[in-house]
Protein backbone atom coordinates (compact mmCIF):
# COMPACT_ATOMS: atom_id res chain seq x y z
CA UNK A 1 17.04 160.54 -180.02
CA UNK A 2 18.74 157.13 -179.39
CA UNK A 3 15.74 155.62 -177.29
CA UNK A 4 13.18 156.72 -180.22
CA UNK A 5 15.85 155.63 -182.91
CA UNK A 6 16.25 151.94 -181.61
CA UNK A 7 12.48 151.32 -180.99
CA UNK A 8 11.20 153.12 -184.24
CA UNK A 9 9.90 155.53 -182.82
CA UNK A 10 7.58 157.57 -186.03
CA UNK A 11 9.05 161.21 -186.87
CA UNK A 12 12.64 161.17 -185.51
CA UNK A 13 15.36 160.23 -187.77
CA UNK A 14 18.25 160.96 -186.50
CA UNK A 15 20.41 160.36 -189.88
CA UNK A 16 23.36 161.34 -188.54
CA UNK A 17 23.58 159.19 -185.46
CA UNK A 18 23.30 161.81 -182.78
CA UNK A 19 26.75 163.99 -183.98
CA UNK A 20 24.98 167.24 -184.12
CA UNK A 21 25.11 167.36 -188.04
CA UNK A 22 21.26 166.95 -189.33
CA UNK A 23 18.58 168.04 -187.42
CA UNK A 24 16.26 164.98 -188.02
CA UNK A 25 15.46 164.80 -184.73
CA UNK A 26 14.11 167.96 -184.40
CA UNK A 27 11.42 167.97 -181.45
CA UNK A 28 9.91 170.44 -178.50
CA UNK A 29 10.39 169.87 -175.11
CA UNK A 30 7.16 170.24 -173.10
CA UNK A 31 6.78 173.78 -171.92
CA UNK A 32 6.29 172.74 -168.64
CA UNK A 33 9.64 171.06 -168.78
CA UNK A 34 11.89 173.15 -170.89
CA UNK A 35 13.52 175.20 -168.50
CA UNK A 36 14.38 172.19 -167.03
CA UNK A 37 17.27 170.87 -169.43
CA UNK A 38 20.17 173.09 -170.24
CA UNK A 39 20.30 175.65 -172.91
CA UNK A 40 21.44 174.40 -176.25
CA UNK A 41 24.70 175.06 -177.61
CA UNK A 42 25.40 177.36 -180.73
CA UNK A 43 25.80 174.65 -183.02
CA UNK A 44 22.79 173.14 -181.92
CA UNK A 45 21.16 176.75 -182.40
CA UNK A 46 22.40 176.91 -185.80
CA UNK A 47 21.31 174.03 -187.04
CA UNK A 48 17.60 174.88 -185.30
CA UNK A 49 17.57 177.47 -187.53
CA UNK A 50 17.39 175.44 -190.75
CA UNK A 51 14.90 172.82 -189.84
CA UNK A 52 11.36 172.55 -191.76
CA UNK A 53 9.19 171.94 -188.95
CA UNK A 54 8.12 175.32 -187.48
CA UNK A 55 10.50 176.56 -185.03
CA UNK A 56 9.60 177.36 -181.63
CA UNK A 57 11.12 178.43 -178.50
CA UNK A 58 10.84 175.06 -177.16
CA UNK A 59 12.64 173.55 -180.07
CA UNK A 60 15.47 170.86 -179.15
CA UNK A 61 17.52 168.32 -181.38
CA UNK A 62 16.58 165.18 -179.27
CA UNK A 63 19.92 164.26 -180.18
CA UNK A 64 21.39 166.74 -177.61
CA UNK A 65 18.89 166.11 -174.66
CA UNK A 66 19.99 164.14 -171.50
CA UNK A 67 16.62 163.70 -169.35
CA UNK A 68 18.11 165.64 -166.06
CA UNK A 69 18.66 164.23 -162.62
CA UNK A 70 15.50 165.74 -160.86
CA UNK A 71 13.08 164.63 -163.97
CA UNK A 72 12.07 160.57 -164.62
CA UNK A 73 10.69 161.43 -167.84
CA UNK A 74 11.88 164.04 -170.19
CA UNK A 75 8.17 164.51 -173.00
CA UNK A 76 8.42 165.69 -176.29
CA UNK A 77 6.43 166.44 -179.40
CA UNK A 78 7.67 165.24 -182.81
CA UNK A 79 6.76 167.96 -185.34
CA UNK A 80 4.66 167.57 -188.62
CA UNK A 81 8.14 167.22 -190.42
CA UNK A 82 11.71 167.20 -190.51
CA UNK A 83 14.55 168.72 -192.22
């Protein structure tokens, strides 16, 4: 979220600076990569559930996602919309 943040990256806000509070930066982790990051937390799970971009198994607040030792390159997709 920080990376896309400080180089304006189109479609993720991040309004509330990365503290887990807004889900504007809502995204989906490749499905060929997802079960390569942790499972989120329940807070980040909660606030999943109220975002207006269509929810999906892969869903992730960039916010939360540290690219993991094994990977270079972490992709996501930036939904249609945010919450």
């Amino acid at each position: 979220m920080l990376a896309a943040v400080r180089n304006g990256f189109h479609g993720i806000d991040g309004e509330c600076g990365g503290c887990l509070d807004c889900a504007t930066c809502h995204v989906y982790v490749d499905e060929e990569q997802a079960s390569s990051v942790p499972q989120p937390s329940e807070e980040e799970l909660e606030l999943l559930s109220a975002v207006s971009g269509e929810r999906k198994p892969n869903s992730r607040l960039s916010c939360q996602l540290k690219v993991p030792a094994p990977l270079d390159e972490l992709v996501v997709h930036v939904p249609a919309r945010q919450s």
